[in-house]
Protein backbone atom coordinates (compact mmCIF):
# COMPACT_ATOMS: atom_id res chain seq x y z
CA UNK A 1 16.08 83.98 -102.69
CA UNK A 2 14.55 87.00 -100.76
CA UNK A 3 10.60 86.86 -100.41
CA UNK A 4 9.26 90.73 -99.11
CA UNK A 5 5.86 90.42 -98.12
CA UNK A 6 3.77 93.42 -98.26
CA UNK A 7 2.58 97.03 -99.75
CA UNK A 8 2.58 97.58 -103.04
CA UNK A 9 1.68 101.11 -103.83
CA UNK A 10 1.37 104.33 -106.36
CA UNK A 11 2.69 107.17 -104.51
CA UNK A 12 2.06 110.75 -105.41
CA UNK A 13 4.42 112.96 -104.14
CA UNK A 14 4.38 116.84 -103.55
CA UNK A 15 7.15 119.06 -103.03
CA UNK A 16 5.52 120.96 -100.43
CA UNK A 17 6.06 122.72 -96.54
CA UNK A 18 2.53 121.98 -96.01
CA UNK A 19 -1.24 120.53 -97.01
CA UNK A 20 -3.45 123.34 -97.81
CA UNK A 21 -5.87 124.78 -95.51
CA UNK A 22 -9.59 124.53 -95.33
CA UNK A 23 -10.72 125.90 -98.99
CA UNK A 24 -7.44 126.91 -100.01
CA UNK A 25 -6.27 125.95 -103.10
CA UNK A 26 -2.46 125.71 -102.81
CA UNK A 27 0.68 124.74 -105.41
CA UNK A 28 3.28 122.56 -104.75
CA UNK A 29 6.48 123.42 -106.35
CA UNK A 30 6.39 119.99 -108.19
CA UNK A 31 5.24 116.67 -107.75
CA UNK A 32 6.49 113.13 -108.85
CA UNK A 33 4.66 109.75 -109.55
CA UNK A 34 6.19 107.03 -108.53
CA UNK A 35 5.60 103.80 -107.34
CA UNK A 36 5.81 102.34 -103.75
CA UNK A 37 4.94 100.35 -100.59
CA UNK A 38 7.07 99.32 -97.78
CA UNK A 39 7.65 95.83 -99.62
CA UNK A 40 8.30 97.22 -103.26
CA UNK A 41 10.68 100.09 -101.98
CA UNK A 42 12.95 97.11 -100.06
CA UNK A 43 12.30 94.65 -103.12
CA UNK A 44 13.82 96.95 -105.64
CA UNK A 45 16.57 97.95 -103.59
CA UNK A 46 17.48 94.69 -102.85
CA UNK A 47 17.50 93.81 -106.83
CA UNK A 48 19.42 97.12 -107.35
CA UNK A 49 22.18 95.46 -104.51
CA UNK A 50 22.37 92.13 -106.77
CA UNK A 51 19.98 89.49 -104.82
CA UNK A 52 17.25 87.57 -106.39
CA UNK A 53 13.96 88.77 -104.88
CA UNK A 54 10.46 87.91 -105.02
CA UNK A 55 7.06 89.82 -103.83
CA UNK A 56 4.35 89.12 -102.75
CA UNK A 57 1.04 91.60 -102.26
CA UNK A 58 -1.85 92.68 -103.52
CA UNK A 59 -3.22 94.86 -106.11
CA UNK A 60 -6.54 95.94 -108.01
CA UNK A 61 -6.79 95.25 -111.87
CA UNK A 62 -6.29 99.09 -112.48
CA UNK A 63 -4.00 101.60 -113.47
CA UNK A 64 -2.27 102.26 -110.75
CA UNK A 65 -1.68 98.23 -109.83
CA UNK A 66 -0.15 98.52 -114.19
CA UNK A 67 2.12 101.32 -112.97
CA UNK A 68 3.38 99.67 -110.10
CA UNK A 69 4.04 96.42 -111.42
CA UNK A 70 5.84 97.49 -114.53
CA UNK A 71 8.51 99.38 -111.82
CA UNK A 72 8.69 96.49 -110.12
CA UNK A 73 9.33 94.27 -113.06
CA UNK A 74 11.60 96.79 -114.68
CA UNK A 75 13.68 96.59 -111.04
CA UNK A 76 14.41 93.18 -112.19
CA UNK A 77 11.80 91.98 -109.17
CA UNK A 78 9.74 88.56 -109.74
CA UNK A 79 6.65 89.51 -109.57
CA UNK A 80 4.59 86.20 -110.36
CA UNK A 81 3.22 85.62 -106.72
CA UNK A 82 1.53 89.31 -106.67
CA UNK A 83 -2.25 88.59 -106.31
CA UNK A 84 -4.61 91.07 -108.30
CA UNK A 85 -8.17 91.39 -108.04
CA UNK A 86 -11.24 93.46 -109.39
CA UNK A 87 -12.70 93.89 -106.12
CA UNK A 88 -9.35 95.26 -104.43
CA UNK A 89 -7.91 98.75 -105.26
CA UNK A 90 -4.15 99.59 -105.46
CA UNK A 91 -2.70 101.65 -103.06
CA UNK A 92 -2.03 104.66 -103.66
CA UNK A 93 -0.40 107.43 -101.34
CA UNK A 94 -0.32 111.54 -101.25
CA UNK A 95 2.91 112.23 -99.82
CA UNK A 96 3.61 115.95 -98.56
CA UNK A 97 7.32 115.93 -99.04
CA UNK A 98 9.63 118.59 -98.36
CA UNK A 99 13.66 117.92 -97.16
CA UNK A 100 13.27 116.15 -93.66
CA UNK A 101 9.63 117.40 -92.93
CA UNK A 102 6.78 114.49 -94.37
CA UNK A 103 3.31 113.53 -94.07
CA UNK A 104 1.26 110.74 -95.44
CA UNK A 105 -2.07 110.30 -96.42
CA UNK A 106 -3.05 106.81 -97.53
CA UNK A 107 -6.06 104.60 -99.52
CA UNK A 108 -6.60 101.58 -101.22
CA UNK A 109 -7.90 98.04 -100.44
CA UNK A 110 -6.37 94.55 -100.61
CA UNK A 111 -7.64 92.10 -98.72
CA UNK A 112 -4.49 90.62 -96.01
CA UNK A 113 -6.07 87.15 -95.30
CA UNK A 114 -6.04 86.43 -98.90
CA UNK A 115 -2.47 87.14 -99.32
CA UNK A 116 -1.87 85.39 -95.66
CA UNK A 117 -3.45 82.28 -96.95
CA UNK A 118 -1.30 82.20 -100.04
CA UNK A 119 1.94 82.59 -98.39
CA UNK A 120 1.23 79.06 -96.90
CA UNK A 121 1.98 77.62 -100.07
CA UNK A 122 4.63 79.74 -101.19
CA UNK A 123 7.50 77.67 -102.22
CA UNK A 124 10.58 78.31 -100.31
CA UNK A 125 13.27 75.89 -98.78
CA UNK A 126 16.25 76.14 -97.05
CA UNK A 127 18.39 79.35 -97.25
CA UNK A 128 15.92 81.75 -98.13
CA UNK A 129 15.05 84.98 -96.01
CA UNK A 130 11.36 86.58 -95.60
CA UNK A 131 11.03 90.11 -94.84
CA UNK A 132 7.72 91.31 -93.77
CA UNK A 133 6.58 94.93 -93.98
CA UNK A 134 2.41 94.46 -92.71
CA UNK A 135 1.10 93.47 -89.52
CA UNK A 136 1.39 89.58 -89.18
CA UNK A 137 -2.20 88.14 -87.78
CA UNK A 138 -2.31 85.55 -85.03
CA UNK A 139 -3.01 82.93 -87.74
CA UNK A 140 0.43 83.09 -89.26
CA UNK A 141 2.60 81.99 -85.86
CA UNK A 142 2.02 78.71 -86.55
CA UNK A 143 3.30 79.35 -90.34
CA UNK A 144 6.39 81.30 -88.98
CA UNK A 145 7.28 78.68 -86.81
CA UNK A 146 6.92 75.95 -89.88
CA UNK A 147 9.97 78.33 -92.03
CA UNK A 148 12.13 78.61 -88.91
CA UNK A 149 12.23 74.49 -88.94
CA UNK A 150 12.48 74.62 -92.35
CA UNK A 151 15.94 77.07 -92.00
CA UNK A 152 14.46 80.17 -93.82
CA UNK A 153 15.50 83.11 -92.13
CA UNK A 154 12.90 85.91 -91.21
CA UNK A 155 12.29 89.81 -90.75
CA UNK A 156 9.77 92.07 -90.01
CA UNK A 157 9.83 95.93 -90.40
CA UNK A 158 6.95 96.18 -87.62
CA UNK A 159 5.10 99.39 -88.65
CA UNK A 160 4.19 100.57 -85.16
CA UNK A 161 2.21 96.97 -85.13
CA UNK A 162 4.62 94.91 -83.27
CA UNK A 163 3.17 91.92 -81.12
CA UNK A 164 5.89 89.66 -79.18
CA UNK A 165 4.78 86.40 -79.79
CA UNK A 166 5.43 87.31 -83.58
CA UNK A 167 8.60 88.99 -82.89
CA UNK A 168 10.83 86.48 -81.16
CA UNK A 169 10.02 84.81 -83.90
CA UNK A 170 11.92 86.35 -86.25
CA UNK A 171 15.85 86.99 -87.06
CA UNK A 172 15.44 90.66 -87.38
CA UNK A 173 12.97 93.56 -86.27
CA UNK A 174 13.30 96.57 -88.25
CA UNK A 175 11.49 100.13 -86.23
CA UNK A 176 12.49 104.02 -86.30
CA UNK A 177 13.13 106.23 -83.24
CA UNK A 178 9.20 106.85 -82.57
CA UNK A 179 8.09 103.39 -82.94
CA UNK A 180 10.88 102.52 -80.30
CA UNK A 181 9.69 104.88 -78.23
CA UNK A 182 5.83 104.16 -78.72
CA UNK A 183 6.82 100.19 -78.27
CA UNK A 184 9.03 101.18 -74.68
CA UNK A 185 6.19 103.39 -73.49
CA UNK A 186 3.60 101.18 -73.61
CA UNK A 187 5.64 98.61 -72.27
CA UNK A 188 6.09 95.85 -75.10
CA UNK A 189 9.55 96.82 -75.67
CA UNK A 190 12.04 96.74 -72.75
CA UNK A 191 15.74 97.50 -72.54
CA UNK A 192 16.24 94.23 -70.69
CA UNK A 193 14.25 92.10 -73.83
CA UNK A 194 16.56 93.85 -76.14
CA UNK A 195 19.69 92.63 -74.04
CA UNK A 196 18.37 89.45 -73.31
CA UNK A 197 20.14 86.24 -73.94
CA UNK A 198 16.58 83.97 -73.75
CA UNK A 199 16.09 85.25 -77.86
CA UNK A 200 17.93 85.39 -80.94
CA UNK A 201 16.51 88.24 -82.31
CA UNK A 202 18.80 91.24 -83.66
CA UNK A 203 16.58 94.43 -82.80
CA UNK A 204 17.36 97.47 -85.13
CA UNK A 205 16.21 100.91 -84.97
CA UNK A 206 17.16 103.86 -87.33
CA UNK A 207 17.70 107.21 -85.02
CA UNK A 208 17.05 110.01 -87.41
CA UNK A 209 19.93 112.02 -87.58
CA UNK A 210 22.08 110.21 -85.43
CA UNK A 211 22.37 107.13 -87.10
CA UNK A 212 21.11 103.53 -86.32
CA UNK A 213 21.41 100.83 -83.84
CA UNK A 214 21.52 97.53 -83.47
CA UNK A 215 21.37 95.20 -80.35
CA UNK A 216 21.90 91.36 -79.46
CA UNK A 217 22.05 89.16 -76.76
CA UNK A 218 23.37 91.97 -74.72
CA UNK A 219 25.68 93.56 -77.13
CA UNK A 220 24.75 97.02 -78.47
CA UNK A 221 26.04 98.62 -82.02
CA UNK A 222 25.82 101.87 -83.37
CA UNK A 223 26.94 103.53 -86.67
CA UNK A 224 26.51 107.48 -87.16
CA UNK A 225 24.65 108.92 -90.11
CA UNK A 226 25.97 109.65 -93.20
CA UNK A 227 25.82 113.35 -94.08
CA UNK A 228 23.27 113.86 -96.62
CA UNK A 229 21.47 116.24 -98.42
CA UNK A 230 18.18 115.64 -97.90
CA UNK A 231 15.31 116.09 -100.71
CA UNK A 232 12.90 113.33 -99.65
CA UNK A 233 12.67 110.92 -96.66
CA UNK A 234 10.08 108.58 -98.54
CA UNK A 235 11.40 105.34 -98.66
CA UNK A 236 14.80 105.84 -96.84
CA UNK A 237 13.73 103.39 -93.92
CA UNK A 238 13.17 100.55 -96.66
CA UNK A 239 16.21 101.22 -98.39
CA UNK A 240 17.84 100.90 -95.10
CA UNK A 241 16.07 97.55 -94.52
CA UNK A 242 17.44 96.18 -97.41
CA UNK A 243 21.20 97.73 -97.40
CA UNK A 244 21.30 95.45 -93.55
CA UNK A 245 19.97 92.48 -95.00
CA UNK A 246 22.19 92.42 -97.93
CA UNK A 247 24.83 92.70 -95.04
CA UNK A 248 23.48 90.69 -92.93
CA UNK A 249 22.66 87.50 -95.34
CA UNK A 250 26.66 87.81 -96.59
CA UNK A 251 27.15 87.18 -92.42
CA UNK A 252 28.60 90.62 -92.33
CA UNK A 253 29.36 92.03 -88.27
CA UNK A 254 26.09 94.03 -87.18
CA UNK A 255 27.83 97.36 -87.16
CA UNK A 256 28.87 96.37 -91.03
CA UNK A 257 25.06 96.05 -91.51
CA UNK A 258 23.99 99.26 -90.03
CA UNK A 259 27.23 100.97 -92.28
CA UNK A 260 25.57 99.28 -95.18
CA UNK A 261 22.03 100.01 -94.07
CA UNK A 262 22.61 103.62 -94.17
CA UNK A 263 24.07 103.69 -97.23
CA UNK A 264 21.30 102.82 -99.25
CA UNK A 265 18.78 105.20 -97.53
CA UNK A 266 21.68 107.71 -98.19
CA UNK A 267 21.13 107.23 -102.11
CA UNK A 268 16.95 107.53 -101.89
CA UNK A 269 17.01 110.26 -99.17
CA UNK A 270 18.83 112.41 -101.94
CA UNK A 271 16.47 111.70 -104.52
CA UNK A 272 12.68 112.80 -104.72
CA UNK A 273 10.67 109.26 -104.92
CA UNK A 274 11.05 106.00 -102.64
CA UNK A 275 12.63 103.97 -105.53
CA UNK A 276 16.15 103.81 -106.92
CA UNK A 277 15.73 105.83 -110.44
CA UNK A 278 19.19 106.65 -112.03
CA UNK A 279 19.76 109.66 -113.18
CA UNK A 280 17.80 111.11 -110.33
C-alpha cells in the first residue's frame, strides 16, 4: 500500500497570459474546475498506474471538500483516513495557467497538527511506502524514525520546506530546479551531501526542459525530457512523483525511474487540469 500525506484541494484554473491589473476586469479564454493538492494529484496518478493508495489530509465539510473527494474516490483512491471538519475550509487554488508560464494563488485552512497526530496511528506494516507532500514538523522525527524500523519506505516532495534532520530520513526527496537552487544557495543542500556515501537517500530534481536527475551515494543519473506539447504545467511535478515511485517500488534502475517519472507528467502537462481525466 502507498499512504500520500498531504493537500487536498479545488483548483480553479484560467487559461490566461496574465492576472488582471488594478481595476481591470479581464477574460480568460476558459477556465476548468478541477480538483487538486500535491497529495491528491500523486494519489490519483498512482491509482491510474495500478497501486493501491491511500490519503490522508484535511478538508472542511463544504462544497469544495464534496468535489474533491468524489475525484478522489472516483480515481479509485481510499479515502477513509481524510479528516473533515466544520471549522477547517478546503483548499482551494486560482491557477493562472497558460502553456509553460503559471502562477498560483492559494486559501483554505486545515489544521497540520491534527492530521500529524493522526498519522501516529495510521495502520501500516511492513512493505508499505509514505510519500509526503507538506512540511514535516519537528514532532514527527521521532514518528519517521518508528516506520523506518518498522521497514516502510518513505518520501517527501519538500515544497521549498526542506529541513535535514527530516530528510536523511527518508528514501527519496522529490524538488524542481528552483527549489535546488534556493536549497544550494542557502547552504542546506550541497553537492558533496548529494554524493555522499554517509546517507541512503536518492535525491531527485526535475530540470524543466531538460529533463530530471537523480543522484546516490555518488552516482549521478539523468534522463532528457520528453517532447511535449505543453497546455498546463499544474500538476506535472506530482505526476512525476508518482511515475518514479511506481518505478522505484518495482526496484526499477534510477534512470528507469526518472524515464518513468517523466512520462506521467508528459500525459498531465498535455492536458488542462492536475488530474488524469480521459478524454482530455
Amino acid at each position: 500500500m502507498i499512504v500520500c500525506i498531504g493537500s487536498i484541494n479545488v483548483d480553479l484554473i484560467f487559461a490566461t497570459a496574465r492576472w488582471p491589473d488594478e481595476h481591470e476586469k479581464y477574460r480568460a479564454k476558459s477556465y476548468v474546475c478541477a480538483s487538486g493538492g500535491s497529495a491528491a494529484n500523486t494519489a490519483v496518478e498512482l491509482s491510474r498506474l495500478g497501486r493501491k493508495v491511500t490519503i490522508v489530509g484535511g478538508i472542511g465539510n463544504d462544497d469544495l471538500g464534496n468535489i474533491a473527494l468524489r475525484s478522489l474516490i472516483k480515481a479509485g483512491v481510499n479515502v477513509d483516513p481524510v479528516i473533515r471538519r466544520s471549522d477547517w475550509k478546503t483548499g482551494c487554488a486560482a491557477i493562472r495557467s497558460m502553456e509553460k508560464s503559471k502562477s498560483i494563488l492559494t486559501a483554505g485552512f486545515v489544521d497540520p497538527t491534527v492530521v500529524s497526530d493522526y498519522l501516529r496511528t495510521l495502520p501500516v506494516q511492513q512493505g508499505d511506502h509514505l510519500h509526503f507532500s507538506w512540511a514535516l514538523s519537528q514532532e514527527m522525527h521521532d514518528q519517521l524514525w518508528h516506520w523506518r524500523r518498522m521497514g516502510i519506505s518513505l518520501s517527501w516532495e519538500t515544497d521549498g520546506r526542506m529541513d535535514m534532520r527530516a530528510a536523511e530520513l527518508m528514501d527519496i526527496i522529490f524538488m524542481n530546479e528552483v527549489e535546488l537552487k534556493m536549497y544550494e544557495h542557502e547552504g542546506v543542500v550541497t553537492d558533496a551531501w548529494m554524493r555522499s556515501l554517509k546517507h541512503d537517500v536518492t535525491v531527485v530534481a526535475t530540470l524543466g526542459d531538460a529533463g530530471t536527475e537523480a543522484y546516490f551515494r555518488r552516482q549521478r543519473f539523468f534522463c532528457e525530457a520528453r517532447q511535449v506539447d505543453v497546455v498546463d504545467r499544474t500538476g506535472g511535478e506530482d505526476a512525476f512523483d508518482a511515475g518514479f515511485l511506481d518505478a522505484w517500488l518495482d526496484r526499477c534502475a534510477l534512470d528507469v525511474c526518472l524515464e518513468r517519472g517523466l512520462r506521467s507528467a508528459a500525459i498531465i502537462l498535455g492536458q488542462v487540469g492536475p488530474q488524469y481525466r480521459s478524454g482530455a
